[in-house]
C-alpha atoms as a PDB file:
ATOM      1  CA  UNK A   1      78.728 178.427  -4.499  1.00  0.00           C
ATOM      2  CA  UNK A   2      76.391 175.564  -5.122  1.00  0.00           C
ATOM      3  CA  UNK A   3      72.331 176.952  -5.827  1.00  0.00           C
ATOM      4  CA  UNK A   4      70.014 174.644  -4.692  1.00  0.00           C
ATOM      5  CA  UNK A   5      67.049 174.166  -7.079  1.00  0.00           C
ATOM      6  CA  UNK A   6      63.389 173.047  -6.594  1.00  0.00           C
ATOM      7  CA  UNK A   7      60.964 172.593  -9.032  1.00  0.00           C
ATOM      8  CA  UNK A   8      57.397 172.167  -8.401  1.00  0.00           C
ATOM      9  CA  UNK A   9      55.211 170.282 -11.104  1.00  0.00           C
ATOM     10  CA  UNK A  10      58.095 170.051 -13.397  1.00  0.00           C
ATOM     11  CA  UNK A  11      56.424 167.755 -16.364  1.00  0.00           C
ATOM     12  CA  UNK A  12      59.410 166.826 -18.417  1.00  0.00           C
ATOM     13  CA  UNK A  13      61.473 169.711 -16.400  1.00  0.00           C
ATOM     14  CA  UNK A  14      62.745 172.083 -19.002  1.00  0.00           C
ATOM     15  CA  UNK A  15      63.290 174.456 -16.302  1.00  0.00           C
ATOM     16  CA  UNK A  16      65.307 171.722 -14.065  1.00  0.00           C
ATOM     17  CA  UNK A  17      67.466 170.805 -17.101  1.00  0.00           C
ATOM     18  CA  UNK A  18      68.618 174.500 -17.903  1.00  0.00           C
ATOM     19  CA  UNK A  19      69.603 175.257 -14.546  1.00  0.00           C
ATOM     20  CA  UNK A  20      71.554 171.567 -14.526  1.00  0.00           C
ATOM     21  CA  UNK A  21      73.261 172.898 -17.232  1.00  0.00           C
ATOM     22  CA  UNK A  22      74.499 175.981 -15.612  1.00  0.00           C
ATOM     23  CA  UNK A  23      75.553 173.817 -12.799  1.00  0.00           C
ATOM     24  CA  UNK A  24      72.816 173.889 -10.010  1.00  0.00           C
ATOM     25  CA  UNK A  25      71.846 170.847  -7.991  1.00  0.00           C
ATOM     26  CA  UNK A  26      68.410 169.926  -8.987  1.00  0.00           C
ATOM     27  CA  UNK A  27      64.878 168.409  -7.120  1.00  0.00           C
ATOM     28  CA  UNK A  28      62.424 167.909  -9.821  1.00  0.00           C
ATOM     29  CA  UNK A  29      58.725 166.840  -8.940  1.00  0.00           C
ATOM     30  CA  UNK A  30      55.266 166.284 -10.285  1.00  0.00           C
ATOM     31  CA  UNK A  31      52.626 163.593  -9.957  1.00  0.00           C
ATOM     32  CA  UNK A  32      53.455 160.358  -9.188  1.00  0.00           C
ATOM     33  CA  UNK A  33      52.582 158.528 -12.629  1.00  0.00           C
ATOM     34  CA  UNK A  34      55.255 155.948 -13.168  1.00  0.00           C
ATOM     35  CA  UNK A  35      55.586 157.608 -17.517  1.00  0.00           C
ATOM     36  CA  UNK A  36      55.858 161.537 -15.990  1.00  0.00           C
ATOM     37  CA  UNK A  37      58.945 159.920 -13.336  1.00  0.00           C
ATOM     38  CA  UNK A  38      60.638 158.370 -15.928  1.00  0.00           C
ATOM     39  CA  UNK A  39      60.502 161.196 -18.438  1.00  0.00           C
ATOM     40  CA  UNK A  40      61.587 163.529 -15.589  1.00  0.00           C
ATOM     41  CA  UNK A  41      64.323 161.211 -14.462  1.00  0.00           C
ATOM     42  CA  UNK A  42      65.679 161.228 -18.230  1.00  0.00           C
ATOM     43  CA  UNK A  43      65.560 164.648 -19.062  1.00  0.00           C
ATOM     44  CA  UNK A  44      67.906 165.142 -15.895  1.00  0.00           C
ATOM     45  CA  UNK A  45      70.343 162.035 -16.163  1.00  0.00           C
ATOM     46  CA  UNK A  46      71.065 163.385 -19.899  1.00  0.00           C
ATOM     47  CA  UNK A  47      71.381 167.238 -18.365  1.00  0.00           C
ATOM     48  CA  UNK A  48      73.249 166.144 -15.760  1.00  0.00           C
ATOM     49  CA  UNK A  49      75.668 164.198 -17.865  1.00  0.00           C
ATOM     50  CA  UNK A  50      75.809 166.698 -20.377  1.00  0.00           C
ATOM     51  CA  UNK A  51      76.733 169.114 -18.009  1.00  0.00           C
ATOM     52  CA  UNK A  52      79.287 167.531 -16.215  1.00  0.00           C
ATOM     53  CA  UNK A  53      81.120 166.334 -20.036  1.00  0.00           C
ATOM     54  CA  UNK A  54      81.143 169.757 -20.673  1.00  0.00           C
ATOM     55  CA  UNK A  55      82.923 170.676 -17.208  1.00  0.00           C
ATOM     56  CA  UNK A  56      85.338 168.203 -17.866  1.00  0.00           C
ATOM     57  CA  UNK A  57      85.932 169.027 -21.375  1.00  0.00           C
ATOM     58  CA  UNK A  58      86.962 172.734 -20.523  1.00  0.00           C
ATOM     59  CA  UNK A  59      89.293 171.807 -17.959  1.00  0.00           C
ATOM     60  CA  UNK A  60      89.717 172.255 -14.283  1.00  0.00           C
ATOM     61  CA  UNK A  61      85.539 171.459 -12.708  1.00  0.00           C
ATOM     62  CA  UNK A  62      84.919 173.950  -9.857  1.00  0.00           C
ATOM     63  CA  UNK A  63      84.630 172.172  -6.573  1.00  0.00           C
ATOM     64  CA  UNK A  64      81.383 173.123  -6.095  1.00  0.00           C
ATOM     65  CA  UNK A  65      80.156 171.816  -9.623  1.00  0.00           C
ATOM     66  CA  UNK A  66      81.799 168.141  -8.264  1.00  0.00           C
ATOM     67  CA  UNK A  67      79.119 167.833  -6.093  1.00  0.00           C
ATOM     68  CA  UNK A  68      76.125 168.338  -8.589  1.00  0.00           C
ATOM     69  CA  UNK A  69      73.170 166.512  -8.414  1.00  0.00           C
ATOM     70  CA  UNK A  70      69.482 166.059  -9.409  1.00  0.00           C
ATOM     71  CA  UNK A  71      67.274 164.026  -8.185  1.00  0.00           C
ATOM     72  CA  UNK A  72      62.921 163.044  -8.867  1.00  0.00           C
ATOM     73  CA  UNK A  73      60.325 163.069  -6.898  1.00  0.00           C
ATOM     74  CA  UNK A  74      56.282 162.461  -6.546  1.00  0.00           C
ATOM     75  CA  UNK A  75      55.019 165.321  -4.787  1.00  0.00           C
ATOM     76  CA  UNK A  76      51.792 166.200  -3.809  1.00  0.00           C
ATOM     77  CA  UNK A  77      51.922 169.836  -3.499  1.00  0.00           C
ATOM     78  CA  UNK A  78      50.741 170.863   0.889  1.00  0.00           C
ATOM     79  CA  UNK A  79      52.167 167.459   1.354  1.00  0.00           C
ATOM     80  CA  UNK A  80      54.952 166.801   3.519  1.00  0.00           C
ATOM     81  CA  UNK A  81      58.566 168.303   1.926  1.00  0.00           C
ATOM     82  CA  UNK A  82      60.984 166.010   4.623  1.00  0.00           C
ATOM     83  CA  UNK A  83      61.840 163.951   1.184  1.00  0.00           C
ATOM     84  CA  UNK A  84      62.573 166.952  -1.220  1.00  0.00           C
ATOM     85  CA  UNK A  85      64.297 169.004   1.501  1.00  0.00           C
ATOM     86  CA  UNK A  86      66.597 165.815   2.520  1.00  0.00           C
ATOM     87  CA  UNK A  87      69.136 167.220  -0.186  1.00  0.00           C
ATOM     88  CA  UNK A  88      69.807 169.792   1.048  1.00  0.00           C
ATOM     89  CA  UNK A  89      70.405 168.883   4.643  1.00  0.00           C
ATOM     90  CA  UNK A  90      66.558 170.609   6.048  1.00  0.00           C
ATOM     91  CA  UNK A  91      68.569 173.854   4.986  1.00  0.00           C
ATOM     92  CA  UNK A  92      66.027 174.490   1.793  1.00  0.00           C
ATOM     93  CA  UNK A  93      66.124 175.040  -1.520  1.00  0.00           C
ATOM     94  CA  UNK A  94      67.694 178.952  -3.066  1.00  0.00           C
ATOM     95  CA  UNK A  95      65.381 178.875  -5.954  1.00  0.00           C
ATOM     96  CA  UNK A  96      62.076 177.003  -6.525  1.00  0.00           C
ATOM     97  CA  UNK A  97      61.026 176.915 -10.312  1.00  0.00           C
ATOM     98  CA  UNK A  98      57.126 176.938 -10.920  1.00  0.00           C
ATOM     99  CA  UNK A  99      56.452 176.529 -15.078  1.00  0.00           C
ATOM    100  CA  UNK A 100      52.638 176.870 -16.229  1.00  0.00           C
ATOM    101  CA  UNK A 101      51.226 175.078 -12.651  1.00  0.00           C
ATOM    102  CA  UNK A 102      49.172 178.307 -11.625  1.00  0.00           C
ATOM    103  CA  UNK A 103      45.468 177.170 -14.165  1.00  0.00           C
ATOM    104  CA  UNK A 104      44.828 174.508 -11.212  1.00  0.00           C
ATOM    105  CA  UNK A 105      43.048 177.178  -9.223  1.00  0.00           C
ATOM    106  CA  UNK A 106      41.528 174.910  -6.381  1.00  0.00           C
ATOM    107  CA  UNK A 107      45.332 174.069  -5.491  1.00  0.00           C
ATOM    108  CA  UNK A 108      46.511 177.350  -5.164  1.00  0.00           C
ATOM    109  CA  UNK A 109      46.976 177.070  -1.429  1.00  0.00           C
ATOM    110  CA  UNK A 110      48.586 173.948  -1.791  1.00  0.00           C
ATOM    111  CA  UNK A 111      51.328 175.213  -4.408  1.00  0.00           C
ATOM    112  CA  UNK A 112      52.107 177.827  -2.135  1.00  0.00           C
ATOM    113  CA  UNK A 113      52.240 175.891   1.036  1.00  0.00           C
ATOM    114  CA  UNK A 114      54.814 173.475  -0.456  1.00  0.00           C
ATOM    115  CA  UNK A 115      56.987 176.994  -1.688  1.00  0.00           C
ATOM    116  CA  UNK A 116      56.581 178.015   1.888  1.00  0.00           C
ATOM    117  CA  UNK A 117      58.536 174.835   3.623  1.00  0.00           C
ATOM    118  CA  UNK A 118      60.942 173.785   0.637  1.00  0.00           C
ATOM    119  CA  UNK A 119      62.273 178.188  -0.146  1.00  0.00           C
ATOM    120  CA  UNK A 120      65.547 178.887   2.352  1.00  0.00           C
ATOM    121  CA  UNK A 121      64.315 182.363   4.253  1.00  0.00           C
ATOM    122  CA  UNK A 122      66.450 183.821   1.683  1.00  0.00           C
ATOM    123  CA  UNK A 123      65.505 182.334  -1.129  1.00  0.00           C
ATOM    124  CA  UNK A 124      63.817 183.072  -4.639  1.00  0.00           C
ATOM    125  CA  UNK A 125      60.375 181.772  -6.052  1.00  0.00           C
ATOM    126  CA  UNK A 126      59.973 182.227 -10.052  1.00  0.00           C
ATOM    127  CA  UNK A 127      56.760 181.464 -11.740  1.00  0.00           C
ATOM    128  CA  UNK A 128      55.492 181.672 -15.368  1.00  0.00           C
ATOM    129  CA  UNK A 129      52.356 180.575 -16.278  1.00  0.00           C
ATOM    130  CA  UNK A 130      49.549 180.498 -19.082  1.00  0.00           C
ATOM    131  CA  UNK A 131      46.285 181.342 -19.059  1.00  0.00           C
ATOM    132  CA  UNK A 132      44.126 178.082 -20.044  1.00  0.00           C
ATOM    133  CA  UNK A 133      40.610 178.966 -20.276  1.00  0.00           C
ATOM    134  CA  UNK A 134      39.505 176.460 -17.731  1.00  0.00           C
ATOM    135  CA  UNK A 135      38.672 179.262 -15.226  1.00  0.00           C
ATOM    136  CA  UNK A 136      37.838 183.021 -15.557  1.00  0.00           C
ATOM    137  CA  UNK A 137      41.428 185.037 -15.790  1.00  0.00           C
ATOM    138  CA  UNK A 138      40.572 186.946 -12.786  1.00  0.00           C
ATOM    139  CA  UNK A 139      40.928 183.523 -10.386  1.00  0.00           C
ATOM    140  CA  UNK A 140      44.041 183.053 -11.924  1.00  0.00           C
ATOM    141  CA  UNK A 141      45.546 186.291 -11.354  1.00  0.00           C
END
């Protein structure tokens, strides 16, 4: 079946592009600066089309791989999600990807307000993260 991907301040969405490549539909955001959108947007049109070469390439594309996708967005995370979640028909997303986001300690709330309304009931949050000296480690954790 088709998995549903969000990620949440994606940068140049490493994340987004490895799970394009293993054939989930994909939602990358992050701030809207016009250079961060169009390194986004690149990193998942070459993914996306490297994924779906591939498919074809090895022969018969499952029909659920057909109807792969990946799409940008600005998001401002405790902003409204209507946009993101539009792709997957209000339904919400089966994974949401969070890479290095959590040293912004004063939007904290936020981040996890916009997991909230974009994660499907039964869905899966995964975040990694650095420590980056900007705050004592014990806000962080």
């Amino acid at each position: 079946p088709e998995c549903r991907v969000l990620e949440l301040g994606a940068g140049v969405g490493l994340p987004s592009g490895t799970v394009l490549q293993k054939g989930a539909s994909v939602v990358a955001t992050d701030l809207m600066d016009p250079k961060r959108m169009l390194a986004l947007a690149t990193t998942l049109m070459l993914n996306l089309h490297v994924a779906q070469q591939s498919t074809k390439a090895g022969g018969q594309q499952e029909p659920w791989k057909q109807k792969q996708s990946a799409y940008v967005f600005p998001h401002n995370w405790g902003e409204d999600c209507s946009e993101l979640l539009a792709s997957t028909n209000g339904r919400g997303f089966d994974l949401v990807l969070c890479c290095d986001c959590l040293y912004l300690i004063e939007l904290h709330s936020a981040l996890l307000d916009s997991i909230k309304r974009c994660m499907m009931t039964a869905g899966v949050t995964l975040i990694c993260f650095s420590l980056h000296g900007n705050v004592s480690d014990d806000l962080v954790w």
